[in-house]
PDB file of N, CA and C in Angstrom:
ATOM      1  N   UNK A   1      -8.562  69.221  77.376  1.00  0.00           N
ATOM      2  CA  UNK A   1      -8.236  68.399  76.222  1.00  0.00           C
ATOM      3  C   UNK A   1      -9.513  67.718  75.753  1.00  0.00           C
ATOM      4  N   UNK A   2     -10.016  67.716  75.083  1.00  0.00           N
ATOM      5  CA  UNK A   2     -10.709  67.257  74.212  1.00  0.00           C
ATOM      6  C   UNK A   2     -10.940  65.723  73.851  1.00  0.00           C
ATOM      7  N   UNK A   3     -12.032  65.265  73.531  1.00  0.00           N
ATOM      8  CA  UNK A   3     -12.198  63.704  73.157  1.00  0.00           C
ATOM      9  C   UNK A   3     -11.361  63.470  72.084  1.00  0.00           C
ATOM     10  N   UNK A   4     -11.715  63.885  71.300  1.00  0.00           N
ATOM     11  CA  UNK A   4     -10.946  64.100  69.558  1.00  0.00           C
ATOM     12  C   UNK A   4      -9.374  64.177  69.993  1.00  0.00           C
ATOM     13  N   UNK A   5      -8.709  64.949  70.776  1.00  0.00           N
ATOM     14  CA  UNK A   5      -7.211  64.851  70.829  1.00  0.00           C
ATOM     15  C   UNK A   5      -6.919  63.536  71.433  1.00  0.00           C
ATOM     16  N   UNK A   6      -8.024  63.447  72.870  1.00  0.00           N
ATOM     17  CA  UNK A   6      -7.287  62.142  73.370  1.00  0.00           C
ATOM     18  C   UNK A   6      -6.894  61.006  72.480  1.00  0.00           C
ATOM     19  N   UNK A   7      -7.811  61.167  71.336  1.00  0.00           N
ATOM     20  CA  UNK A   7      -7.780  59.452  70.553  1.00  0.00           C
ATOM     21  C   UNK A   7      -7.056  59.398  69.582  1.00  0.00           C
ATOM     22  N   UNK A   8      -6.475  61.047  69.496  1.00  0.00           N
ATOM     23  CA  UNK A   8      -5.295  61.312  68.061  1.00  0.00           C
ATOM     24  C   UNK A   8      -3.858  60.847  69.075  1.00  0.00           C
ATOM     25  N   UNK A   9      -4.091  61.179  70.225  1.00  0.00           N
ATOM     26  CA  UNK A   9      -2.771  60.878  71.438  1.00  0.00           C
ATOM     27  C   UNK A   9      -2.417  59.286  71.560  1.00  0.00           C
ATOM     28  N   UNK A  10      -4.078  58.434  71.741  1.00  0.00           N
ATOM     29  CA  UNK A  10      -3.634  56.958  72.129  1.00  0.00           C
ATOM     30  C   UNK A  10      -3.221  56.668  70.833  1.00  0.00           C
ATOM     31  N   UNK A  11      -3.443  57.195  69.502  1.00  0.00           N
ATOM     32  CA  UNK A  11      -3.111  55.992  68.618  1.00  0.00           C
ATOM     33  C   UNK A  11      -1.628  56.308  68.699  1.00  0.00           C
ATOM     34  N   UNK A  12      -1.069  57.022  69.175  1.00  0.00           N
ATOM     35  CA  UNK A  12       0.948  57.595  69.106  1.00  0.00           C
ATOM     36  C   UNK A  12       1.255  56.785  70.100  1.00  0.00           C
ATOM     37  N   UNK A  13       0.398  56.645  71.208  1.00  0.00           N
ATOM     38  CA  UNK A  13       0.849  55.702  72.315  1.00  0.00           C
ATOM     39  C   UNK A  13       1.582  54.215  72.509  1.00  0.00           C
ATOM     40  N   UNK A  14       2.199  54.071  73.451  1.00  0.00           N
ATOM     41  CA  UNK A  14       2.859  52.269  72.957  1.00  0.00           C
ATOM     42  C   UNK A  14       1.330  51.549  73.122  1.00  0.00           C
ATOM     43  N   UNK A  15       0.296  52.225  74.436  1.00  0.00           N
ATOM     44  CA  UNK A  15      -1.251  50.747  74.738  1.00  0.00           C
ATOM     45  C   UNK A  15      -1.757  50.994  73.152  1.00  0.00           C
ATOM     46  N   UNK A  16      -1.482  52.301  72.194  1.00  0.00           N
ATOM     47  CA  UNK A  16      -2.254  52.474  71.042  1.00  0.00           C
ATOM     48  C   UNK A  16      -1.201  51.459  69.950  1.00  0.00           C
ATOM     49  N   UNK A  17      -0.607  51.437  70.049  1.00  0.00           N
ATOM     50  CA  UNK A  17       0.722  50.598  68.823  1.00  0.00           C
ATOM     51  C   UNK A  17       0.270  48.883  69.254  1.00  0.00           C
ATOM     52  N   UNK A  18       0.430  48.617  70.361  1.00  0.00           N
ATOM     53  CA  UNK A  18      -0.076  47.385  71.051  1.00  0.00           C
ATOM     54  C   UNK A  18      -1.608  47.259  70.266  1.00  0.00           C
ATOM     55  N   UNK A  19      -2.278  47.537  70.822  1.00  0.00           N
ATOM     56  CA  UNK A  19      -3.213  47.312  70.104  1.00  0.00           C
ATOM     57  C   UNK A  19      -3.682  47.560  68.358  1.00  0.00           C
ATOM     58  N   UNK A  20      -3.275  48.201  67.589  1.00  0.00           N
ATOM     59  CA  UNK A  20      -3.052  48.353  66.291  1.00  0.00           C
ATOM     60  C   UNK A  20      -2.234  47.008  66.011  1.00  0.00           C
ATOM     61  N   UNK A  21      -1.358  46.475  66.628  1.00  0.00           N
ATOM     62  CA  UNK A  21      -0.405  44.958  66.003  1.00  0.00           C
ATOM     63  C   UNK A  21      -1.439  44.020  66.524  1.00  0.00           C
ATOM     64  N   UNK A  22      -2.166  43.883  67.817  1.00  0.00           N
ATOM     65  CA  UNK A  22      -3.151  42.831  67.663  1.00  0.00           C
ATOM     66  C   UNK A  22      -4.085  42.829  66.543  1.00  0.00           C
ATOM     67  N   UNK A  23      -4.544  44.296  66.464  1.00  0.00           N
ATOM     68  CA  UNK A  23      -6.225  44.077  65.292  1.00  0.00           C
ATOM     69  C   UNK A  23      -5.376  43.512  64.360  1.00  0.00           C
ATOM     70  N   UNK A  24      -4.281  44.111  63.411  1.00  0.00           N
ATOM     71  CA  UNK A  24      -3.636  43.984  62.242  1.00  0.00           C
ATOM     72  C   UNK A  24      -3.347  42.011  62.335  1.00  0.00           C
ATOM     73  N   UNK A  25      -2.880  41.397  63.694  1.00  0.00           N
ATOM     74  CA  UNK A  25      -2.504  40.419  63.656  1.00  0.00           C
ATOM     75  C   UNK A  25      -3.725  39.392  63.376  1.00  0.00           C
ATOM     76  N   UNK A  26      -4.538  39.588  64.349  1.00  0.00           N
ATOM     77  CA  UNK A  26      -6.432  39.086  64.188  1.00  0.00           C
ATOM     78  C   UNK A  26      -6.735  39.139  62.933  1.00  0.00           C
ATOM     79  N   UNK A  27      -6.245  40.393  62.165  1.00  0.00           N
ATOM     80  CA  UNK A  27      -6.911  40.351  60.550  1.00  0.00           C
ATOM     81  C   UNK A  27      -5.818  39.370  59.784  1.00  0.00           C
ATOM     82  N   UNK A  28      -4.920  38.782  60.027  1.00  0.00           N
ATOM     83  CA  UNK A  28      -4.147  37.740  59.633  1.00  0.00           C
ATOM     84  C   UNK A  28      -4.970  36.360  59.688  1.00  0.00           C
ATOM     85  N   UNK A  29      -5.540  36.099  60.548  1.00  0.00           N
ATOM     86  CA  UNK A  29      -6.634  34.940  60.629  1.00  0.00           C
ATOM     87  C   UNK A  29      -7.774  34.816  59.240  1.00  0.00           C
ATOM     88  N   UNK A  30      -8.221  35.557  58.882  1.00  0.00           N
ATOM     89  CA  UNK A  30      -9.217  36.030  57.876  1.00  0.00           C
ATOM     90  C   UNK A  30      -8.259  35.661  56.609  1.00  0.00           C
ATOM     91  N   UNK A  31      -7.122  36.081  56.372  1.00  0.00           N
ATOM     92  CA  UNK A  31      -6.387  36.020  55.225  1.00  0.00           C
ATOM     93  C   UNK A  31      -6.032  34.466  54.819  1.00  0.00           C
ATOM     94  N   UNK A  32      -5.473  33.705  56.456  1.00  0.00           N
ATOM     95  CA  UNK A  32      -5.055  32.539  56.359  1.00  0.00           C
ATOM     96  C   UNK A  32      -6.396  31.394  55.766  1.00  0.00           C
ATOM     97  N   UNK A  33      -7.657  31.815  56.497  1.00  0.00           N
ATOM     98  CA  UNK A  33      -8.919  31.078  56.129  1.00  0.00           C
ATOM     99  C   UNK A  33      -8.938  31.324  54.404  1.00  0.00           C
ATOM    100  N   UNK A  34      -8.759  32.230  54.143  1.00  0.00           N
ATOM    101  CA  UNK A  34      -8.887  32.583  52.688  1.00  0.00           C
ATOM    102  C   UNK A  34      -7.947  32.055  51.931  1.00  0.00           C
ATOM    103  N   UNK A  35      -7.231  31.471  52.218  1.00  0.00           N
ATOM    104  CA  UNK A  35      -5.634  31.139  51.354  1.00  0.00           C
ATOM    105  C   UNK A  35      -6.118  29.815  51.481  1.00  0.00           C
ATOM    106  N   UNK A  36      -6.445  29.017  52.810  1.00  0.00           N
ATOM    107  CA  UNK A  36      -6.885  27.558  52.923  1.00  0.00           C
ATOM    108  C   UNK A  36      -7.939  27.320  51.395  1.00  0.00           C
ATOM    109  N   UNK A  37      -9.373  27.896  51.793  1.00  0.00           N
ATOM    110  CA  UNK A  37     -10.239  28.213  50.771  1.00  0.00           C
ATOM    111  C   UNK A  37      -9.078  28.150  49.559  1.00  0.00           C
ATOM    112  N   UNK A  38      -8.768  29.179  49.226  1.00  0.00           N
ATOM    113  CA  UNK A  38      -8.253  28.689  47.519  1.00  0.00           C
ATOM    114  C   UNK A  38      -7.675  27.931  47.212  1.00  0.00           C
ATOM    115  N   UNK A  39      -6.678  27.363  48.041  1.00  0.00           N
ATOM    116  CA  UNK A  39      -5.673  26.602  48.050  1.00  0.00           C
ATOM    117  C   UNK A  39      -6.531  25.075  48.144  1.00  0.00           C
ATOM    118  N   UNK A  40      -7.446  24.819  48.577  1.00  0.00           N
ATOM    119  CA  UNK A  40      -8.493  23.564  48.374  1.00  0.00           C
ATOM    120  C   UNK A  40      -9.835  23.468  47.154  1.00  0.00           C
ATOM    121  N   UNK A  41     -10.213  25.148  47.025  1.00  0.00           N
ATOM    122  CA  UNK A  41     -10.801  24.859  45.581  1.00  0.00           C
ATOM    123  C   UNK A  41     -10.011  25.357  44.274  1.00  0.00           C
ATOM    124  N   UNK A  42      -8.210  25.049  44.004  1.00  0.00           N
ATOM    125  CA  UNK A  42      -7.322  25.491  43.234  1.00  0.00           C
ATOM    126  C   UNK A  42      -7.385  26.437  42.623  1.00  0.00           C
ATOM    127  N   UNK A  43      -7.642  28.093  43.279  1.00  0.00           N
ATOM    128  CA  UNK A  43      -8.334  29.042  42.871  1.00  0.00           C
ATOM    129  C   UNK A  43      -7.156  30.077  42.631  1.00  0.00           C
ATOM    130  N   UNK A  44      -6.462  30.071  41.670  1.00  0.00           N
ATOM    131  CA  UNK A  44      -5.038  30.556  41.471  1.00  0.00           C
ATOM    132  C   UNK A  44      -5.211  32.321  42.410  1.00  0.00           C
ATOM    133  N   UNK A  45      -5.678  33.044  41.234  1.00  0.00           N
ATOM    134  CA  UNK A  45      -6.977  34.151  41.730  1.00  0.00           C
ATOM    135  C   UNK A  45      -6.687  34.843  43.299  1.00  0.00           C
ATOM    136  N   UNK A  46      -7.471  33.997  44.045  1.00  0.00           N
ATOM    137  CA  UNK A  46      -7.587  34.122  45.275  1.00  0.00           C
ATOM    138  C   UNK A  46      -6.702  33.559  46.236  1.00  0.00           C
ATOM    139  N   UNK A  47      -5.483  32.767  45.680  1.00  0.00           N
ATOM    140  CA  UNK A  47      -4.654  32.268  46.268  1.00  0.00           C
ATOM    141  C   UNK A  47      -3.438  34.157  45.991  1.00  0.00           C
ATOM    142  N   UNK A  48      -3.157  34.513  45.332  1.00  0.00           N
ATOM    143  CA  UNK A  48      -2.394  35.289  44.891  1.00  0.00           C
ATOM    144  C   UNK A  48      -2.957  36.327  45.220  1.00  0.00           C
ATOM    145  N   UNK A  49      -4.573  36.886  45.640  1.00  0.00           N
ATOM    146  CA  UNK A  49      -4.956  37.884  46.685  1.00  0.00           C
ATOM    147  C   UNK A  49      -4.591  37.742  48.088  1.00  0.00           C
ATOM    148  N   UNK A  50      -4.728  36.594  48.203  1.00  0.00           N
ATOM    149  CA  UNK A  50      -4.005  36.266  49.706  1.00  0.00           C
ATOM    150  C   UNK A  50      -2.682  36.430  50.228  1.00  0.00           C
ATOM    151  N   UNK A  51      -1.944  36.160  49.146  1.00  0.00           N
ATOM    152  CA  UNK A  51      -0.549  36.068  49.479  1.00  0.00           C
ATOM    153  C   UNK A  51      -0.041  37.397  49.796  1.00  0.00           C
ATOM    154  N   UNK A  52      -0.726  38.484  48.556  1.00  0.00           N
ATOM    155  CA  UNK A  52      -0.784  39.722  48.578  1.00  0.00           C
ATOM    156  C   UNK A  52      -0.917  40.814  49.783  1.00  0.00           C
ATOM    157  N   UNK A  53      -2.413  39.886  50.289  1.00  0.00           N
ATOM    158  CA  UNK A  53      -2.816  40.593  51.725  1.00  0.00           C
ATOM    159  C   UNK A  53      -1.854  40.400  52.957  1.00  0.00           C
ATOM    160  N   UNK A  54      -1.856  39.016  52.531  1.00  0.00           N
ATOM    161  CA  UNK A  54      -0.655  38.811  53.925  1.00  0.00           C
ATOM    162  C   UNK A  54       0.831  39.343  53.926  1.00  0.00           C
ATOM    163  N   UNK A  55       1.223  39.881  52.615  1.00  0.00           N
ATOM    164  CA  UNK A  55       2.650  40.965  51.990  1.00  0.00           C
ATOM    165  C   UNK A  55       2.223  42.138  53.209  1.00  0.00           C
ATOM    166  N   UNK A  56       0.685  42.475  53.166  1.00  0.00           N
ATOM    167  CA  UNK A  56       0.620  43.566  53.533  1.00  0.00           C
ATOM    168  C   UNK A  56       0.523  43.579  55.009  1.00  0.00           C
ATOM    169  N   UNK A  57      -0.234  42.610  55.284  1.00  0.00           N
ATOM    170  CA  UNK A  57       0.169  42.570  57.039  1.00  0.00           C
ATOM    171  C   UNK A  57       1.279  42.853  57.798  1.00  0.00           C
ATOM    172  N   UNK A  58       2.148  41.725  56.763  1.00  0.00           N
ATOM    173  CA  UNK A  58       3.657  41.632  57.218  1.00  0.00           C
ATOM    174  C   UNK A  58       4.039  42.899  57.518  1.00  0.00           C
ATOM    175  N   UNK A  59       3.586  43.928  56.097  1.00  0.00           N
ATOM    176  CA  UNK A  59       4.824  45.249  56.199  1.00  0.00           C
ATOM    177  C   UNK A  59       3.868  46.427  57.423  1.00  0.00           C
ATOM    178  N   UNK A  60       2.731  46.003  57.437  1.00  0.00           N
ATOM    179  CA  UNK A  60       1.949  46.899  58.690  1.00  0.00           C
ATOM    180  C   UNK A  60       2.320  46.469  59.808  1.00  0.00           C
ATOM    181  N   UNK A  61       2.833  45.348  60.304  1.00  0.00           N
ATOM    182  CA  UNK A  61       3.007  45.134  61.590  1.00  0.00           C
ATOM    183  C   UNK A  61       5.139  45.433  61.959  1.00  0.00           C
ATOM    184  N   UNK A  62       5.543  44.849  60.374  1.00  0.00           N
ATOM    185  CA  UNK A  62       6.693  46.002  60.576  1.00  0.00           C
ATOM    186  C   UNK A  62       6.665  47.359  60.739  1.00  0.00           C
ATOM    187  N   UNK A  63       5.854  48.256  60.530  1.00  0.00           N
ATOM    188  CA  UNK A  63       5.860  49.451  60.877  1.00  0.00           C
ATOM    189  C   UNK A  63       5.382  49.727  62.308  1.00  0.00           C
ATOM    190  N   UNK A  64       4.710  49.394  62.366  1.00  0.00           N
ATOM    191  CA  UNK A  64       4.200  49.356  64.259  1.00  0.00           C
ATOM    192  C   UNK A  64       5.549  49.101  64.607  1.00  0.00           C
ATOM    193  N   UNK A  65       6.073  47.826  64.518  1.00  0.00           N
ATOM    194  CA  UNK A  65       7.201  47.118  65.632  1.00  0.00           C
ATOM    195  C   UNK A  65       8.424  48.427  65.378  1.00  0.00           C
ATOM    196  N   UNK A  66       8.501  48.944  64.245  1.00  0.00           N
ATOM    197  CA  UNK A  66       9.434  50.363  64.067  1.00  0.00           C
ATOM    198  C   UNK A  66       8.922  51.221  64.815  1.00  0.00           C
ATOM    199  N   UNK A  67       7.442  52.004  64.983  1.00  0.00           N
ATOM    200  CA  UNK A  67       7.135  52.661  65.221  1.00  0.00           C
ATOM    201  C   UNK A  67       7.049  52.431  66.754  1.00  0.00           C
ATOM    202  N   UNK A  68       7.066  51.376  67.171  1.00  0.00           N
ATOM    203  CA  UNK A  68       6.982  50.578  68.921  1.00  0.00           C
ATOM    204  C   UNK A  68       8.565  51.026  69.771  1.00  0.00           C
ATOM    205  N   UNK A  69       9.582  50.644  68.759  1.00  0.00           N
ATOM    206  CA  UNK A  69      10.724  50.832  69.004  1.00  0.00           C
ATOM    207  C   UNK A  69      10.944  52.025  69.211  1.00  0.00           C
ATOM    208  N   UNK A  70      10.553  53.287  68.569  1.00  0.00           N
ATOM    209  CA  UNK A  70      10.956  54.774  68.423  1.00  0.00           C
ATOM    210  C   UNK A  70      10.504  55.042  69.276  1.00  0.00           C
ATOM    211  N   UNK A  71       9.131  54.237  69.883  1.00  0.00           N
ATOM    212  CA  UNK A  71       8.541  54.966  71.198  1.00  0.00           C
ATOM    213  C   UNK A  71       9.336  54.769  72.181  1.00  0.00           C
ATOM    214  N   UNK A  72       9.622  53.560  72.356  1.00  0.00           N
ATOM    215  CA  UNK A  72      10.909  53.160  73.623  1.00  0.00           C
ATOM    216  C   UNK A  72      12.148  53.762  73.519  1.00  0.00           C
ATOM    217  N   UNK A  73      12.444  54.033  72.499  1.00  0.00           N
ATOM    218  CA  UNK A  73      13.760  55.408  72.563  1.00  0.00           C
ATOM    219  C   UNK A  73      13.175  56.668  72.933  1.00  0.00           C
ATOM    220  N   UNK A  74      12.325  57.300  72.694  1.00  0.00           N
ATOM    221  CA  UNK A  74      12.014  58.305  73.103  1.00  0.00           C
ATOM    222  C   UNK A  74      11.967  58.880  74.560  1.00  0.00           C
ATOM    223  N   UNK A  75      11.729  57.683  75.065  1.00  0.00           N
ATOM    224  CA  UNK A  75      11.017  57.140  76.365  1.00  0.00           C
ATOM    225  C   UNK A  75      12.222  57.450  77.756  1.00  0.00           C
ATOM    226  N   UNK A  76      12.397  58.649  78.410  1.00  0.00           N
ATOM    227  CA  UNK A  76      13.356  59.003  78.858  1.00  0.00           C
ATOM    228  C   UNK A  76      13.842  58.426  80.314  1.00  0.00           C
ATOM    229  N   UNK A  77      13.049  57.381  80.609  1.00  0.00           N
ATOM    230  CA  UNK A  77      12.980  56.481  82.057  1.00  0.00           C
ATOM    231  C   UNK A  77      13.618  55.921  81.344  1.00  0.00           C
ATOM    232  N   UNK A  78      13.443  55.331  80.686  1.00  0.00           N
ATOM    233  CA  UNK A  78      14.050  53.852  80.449  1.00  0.00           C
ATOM    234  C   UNK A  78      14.840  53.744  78.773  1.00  0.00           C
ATOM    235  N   UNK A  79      15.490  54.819  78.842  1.00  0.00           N
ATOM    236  CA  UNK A  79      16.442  55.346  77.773  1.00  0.00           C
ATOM    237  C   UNK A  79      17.676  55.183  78.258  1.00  0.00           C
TER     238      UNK A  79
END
């Protein structure tokens, strides 16, 4: 097996889903600093990019937590 497959394998993995909801969650920090920022220099703008970004977190880390779940059904020990 190959380097290249192993890393197409961990990202299907639950340690690969786990970790994809931390980075995604960590990049939530960055968004919140940015929303503070506009929201103190009344920056309509960049308040409404933020809100935007963080729409998008939300629905990326719903897909993991879907995609987390399907793994644990799959999962024939503990099915």
């Amino acid at each position: 097996m190959s380097a290249l497959s192993k890393a197409k394998g961990f990202k299907k993995s639950k340690t690969g889903t786990y970790v994809s909801i931390g980075t995604t969650a960590f990049g939530a920090m960055s968004v919140i600093k940015q929303a503070r920022k506009a929201r103190t220099e009344h920056d309509t703008l960049q308040l409404v990019d933020a809100v935007v970004s963080a729409a998008a977190i939300v629905t990326g880390i719903a897909l993991l937590v879907r995609e987390l779940k399907r793994i644990g059904d799959d999962d024939v020990l503990f099915g």
